[in-house]
Protein backbone atom coordinates (compact mmCIF):
# COMPACT_ATOMS: atom_id res chain seq x y z
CA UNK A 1 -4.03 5.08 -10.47
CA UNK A 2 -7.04 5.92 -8.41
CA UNK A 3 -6.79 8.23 -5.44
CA UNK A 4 -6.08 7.34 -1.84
CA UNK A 5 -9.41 5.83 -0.39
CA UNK A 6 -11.60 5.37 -3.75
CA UNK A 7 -12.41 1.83 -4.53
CA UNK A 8 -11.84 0.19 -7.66
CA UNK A 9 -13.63 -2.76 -8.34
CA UNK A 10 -10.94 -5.54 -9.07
CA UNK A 11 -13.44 -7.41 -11.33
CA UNK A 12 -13.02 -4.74 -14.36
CA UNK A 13 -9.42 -5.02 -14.32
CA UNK A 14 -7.19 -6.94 -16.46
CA UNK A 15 -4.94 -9.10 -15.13
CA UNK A 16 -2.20 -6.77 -16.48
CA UNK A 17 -3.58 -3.99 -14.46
CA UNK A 18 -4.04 -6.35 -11.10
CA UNK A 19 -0.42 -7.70 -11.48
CA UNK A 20 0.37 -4.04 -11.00
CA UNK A 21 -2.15 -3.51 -8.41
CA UNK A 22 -0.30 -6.37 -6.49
CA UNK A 23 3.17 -5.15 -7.29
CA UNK A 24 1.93 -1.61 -5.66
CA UNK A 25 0.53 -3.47 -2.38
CA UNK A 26 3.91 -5.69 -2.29
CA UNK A 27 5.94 -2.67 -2.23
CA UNK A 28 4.05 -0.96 0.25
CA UNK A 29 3.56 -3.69 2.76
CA UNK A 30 7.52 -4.22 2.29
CA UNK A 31 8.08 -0.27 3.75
CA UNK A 32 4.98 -0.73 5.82
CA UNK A 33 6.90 -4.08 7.81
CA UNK A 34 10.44 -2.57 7.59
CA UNK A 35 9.38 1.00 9.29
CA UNK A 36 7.71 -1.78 11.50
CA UNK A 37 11.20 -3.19 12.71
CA UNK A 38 12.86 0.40 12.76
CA UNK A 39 10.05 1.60 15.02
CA UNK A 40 10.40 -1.80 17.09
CA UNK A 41 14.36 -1.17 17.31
CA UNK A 42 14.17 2.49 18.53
CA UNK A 43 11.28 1.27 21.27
CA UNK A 44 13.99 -1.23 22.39
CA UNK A 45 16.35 1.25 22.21
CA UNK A 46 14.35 3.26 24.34
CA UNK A 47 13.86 0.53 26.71
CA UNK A 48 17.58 -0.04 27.23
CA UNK A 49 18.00 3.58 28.29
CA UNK A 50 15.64 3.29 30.45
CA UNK A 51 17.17 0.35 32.20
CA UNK A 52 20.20 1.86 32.12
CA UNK A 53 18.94 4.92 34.15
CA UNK A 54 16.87 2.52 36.77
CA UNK A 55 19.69 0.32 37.38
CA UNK A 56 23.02 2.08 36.28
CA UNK A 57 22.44 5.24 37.89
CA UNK A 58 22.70 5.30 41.75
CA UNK A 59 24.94 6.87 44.22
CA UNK A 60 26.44 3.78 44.89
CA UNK A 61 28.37 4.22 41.18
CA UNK A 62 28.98 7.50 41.48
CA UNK A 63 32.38 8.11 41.31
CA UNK A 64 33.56 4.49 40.36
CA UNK A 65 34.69 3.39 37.13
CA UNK A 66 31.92 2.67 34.44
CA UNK A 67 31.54 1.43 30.52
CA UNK A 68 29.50 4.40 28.79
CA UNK A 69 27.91 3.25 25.60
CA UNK A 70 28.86 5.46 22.38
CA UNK A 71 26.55 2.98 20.08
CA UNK A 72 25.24 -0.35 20.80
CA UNK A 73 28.32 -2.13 20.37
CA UNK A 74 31.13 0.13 21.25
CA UNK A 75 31.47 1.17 25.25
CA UNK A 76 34.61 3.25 26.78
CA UNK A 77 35.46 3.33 30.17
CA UNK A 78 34.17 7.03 32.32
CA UNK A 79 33.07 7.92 35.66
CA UNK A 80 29.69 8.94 36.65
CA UNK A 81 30.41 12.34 38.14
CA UNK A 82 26.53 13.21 39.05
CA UNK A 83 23.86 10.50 39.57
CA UNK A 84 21.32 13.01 39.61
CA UNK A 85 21.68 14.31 36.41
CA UNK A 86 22.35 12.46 33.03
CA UNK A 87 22.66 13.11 29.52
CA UNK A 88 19.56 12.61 27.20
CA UNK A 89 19.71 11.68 23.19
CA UNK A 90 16.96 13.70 22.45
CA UNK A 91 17.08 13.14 18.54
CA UNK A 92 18.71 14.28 15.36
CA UNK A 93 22.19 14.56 17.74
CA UNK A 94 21.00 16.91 20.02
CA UNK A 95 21.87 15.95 24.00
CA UNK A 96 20.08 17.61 26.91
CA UNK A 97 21.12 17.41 30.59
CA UNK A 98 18.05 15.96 32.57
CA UNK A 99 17.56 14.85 36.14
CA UNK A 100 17.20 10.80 36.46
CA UNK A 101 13.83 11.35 37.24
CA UNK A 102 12.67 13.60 33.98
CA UNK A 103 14.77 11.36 31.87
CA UNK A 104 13.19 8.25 33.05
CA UNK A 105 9.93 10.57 31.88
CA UNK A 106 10.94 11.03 28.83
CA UNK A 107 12.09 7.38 27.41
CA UNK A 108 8.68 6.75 29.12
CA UNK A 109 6.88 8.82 27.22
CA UNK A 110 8.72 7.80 24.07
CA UNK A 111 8.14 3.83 24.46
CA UNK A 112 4.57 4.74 24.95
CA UNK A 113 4.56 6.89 21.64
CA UNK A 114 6.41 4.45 19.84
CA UNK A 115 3.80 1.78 21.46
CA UNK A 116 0.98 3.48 19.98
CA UNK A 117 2.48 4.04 16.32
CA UNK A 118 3.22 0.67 16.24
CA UNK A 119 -0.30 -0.35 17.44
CA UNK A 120 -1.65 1.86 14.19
CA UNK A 121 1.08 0.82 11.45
CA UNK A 122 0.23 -2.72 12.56
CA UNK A 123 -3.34 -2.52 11.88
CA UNK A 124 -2.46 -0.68 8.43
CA UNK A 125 -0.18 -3.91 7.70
CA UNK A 126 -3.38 -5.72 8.49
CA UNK A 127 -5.65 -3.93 6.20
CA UNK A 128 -2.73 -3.80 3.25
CA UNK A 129 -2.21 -7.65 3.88
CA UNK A 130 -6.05 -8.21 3.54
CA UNK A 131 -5.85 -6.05 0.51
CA UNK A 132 -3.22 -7.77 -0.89
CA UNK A 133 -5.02 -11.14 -0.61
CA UNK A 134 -7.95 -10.36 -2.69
CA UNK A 135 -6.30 -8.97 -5.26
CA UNK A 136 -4.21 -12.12 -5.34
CA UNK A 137 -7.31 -14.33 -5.37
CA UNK A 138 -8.92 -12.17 -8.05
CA UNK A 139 -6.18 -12.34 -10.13
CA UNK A 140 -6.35 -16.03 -9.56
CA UNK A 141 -9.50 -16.33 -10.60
CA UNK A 142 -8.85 -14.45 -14.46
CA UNK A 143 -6.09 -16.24 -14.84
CA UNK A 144 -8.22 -19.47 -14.32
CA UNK A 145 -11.08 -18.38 -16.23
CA UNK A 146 -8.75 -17.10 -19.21
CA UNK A 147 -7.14 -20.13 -19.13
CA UNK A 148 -10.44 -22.32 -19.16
CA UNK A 149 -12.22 -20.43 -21.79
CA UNK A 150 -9.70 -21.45 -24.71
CA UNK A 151 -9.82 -25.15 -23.34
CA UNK A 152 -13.62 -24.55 -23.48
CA UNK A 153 -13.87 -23.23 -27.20
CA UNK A 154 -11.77 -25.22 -28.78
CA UNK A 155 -13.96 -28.52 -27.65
């Protein structure tokens, strides 16, 4: 195939080679939406820590019984022992001890990152989508014209 930003012009294709074309854009706007969602789900994810740190860490629960999340749907019962400090998920399984107020820093900074990936893969999905569609309607168009010219000759 051609190399990343060349233009082909769809017109000289057959519509073998634009069926393939589409295939090609179908797959890649099928990654392009599903790291879409994954990015989406960690910037939630990110949220919810973040909401946990604002509301769930105060002096007022220090000491009393809480639910500590493992994963998103399995809690066991601890204590918060400091509610200065907390620990961080800072990727790949690695946990770093933080103050409240650094922590709350970093998910920041990571829903704002994630914010402006998204803002870019979206506009990518945009330009693949548009790309997708006029292949599609050139396609349409061969297959109409091949279809008309045998109709045509054998009048």
């Amino acid at each position: 195939m051609a190399q990343r930003g060349s233009q082909i012009d769809l017109a000289t294709l057959s519509p073998t080679q634009l069926n393939q074309v589409k295939k090609q854009l179908d797959d890649e706007l099928e990654h392009l939406t599903s790291s879409h969602a994954q990015l989406r789900a960690a910037q939630a994810k990110f949220r919810e820590c973040l909401r946990s740190i604002t509301g769930g860490v105060s002096s007022k629960v220090e000491g009393k019984p809480i639910l500590v999340p493992l994963t998103t749907s399995l809690y066991v019962p601890g204590m918060l022992a400091d509610s200065e400090k907390v620990i961080v998920d800072v990727g790949t399984g690695f946990y770093v001890e933080k103050s409240t107020k650094d922590a709350t820093k970093f998910y920041e900074a990571k829903v704002e990152e994630l914010g402006v990936n998204l803002k870019d893969l979206e506009s990518i999905v945009q330009g693949k989508s548009n790309n997708l569609r006029v292949v599609e309607e050139v396609l349409r168009q061969k297959v109409l014209s091949s279809s008309a010219a045998p109709s045509a000759s054998a009048s």
